[in-house]
Protein backbone atom coordinates (compact mmCIF):
# COMPACT_ATOMS: atom_id res chain seq x y z
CA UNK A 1 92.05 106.39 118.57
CA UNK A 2 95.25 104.75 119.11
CA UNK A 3 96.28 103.26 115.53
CA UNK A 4 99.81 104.47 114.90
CA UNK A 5 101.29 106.05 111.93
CA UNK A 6 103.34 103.12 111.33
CA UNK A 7 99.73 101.10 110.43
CA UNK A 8 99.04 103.40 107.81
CA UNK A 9 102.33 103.48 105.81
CA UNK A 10 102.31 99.55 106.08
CA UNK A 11 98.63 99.47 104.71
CA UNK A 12 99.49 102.46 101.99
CA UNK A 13 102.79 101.80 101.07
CA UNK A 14 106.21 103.60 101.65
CA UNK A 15 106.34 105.15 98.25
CA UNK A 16 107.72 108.70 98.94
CA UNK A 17 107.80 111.19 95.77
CA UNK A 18 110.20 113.87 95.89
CA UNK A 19 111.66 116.79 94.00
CA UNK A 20 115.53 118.46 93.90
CA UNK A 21 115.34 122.32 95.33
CA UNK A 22 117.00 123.27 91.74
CA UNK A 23 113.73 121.65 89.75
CA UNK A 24 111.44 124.45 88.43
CA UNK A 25 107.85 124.69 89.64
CA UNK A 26 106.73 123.36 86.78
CA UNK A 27 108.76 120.29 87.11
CA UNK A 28 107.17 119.64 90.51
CA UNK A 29 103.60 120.70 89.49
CA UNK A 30 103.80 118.28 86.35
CA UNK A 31 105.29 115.44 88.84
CA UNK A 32 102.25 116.25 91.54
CA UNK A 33 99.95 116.27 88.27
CA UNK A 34 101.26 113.00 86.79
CA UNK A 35 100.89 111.27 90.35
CA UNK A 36 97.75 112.47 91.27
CA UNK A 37 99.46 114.07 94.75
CA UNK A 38 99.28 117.87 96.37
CA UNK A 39 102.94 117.92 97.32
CA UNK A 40 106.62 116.64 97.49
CA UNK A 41 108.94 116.28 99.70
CA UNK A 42 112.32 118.08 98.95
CA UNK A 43 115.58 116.02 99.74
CA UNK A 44 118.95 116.85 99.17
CA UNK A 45 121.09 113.51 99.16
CA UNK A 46 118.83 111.92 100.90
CA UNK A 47 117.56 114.61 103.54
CA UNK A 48 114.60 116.41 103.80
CA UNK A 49 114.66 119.97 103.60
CA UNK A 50 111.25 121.06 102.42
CA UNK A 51 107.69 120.21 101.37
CA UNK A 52 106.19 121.90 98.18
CA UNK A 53 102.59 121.47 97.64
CA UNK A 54 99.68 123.04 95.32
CA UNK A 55 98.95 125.34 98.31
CA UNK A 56 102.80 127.04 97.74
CA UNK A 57 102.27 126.81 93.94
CA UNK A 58 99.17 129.01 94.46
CA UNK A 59 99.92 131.33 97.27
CA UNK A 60 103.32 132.02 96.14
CA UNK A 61 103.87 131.73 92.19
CA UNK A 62 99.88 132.20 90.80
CA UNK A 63 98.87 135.18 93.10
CA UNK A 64 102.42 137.03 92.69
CA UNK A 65 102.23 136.92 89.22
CA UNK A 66 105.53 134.75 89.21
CA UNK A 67 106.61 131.81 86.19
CA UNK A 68 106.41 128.46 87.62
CA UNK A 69 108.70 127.65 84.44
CA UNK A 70 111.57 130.45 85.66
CA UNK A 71 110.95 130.13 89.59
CA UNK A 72 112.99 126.91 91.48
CA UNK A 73 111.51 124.90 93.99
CA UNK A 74 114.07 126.43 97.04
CA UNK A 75 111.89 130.13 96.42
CA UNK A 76 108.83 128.80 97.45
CA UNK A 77 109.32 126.08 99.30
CA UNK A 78 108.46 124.90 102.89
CA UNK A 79 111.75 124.95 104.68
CA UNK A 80 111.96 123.01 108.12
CA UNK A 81 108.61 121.18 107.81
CA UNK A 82 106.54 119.50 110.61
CA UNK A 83 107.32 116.16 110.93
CA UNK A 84 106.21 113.43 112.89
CA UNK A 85 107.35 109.58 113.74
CA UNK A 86 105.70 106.26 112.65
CA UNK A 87 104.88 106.00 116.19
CA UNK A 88 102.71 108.92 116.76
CA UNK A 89 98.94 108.46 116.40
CA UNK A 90 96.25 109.27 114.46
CA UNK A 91 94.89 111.18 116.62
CA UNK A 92 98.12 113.19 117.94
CA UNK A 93 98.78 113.95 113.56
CA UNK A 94 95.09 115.28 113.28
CA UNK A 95 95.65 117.70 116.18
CA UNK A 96 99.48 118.58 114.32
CA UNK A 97 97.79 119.53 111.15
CA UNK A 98 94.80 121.47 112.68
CA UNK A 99 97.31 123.62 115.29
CA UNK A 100 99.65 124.04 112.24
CA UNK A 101 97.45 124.07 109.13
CA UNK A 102 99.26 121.85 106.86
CA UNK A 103 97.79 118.79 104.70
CA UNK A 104 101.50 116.60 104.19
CA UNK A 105 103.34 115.45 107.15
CA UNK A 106 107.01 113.84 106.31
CA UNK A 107 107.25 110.71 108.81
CA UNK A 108 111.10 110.28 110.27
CA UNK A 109 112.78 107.58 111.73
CA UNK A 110 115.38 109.32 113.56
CA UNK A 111 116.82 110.97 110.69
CA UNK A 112 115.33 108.71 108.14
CA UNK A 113 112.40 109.32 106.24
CA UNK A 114 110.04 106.94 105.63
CA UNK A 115 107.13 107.98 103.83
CA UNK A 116 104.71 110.87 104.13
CA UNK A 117 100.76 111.10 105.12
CA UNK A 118 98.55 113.40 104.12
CA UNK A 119 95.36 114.55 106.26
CA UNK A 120 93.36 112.27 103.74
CA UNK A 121 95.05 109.31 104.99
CA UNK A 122 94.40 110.28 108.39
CA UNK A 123 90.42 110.91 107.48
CA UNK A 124 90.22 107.09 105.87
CA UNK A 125 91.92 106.38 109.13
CA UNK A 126 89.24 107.50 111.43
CA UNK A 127 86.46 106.60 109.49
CA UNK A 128 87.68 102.80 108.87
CA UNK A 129 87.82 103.13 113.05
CA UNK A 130 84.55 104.47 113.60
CA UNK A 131 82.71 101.95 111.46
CA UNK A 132 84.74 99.12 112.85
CA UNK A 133 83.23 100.50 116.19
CA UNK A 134 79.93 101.01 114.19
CA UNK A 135 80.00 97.13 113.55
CA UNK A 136 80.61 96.23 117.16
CA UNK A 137 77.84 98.23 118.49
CA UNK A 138 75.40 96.37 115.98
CA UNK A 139 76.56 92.98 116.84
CA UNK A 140 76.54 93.55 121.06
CA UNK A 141 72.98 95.36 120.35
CA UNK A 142 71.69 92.39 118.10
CA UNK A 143 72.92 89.83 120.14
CA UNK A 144 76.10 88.98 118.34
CA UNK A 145 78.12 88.87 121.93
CA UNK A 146 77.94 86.24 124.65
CA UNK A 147 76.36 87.46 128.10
């Protein structure tokens, strides 16, 4: 498959939803709650220095016993994330994610960021390709092409 990054933040959106290393837990929780995400990207005047997601909320606050209300988003964070560039492909992210078992990958431009995609995104992606090749196999078999 050979549809880039950049094709899915164009067809998604470049909304990026982030969260300050000094919020609480909570905070972030509430804002993945209220936006119907599993994680944020943490910037610091406009650089990204860490991804929080549900994963670090349960791992690190819920099985340690720790308050998500006294606990800042800099303890449990994901410090130097894996990040990848508009131009990578679909394929290329899937094999990321698998080799470093993460669901959110921040997408730079140079040192910009410029959106995020989750291994959902990249899912819709492949199956939107397969059935587009689904539909080309039907028409060639059902005489749709030219000979």
């Amino acid at each position: 498959m050979i549809e880039t990054i950049a094709s899915i933040l164009a067809a998604k959106g470049g909304v990026i939803w982030s969260v300050d290393p000094e919020a609480t837990v909570y905070e972030a929780i509430s804002t993945m709650s209220d936006k119907g995400i599993g994680a944020l990207l943490v910037i610091v005047k406009g650089r990204l220095v860490g991804v929080i997601s549900e994963r670090d909320y349960a791992r690190k606050i819920i099985l340690h016993g720790r308050s998500s209300k006294d606990t800042r988003v800099r303890e449990i964070m994901t410090s130097s994330p894996v990040t990848v560039t508009p131009e990578h492909t679909v394929d290329e992210c899937m094999r990321i994610i698998t080799h470093h078992r993460v669901r959110h990958l921040p997408v730079l431009q140079g040192e910009q960021l410029v959106g995020v995609i989750s291994i959902g995104d990249l899912v819709n992606a492949i199956i939107a390709d397969q059935a587009h090749t689904i539909d080309q196999l039907h028409s060639y078999i059902m005489g749709g092409y030219p000979a």
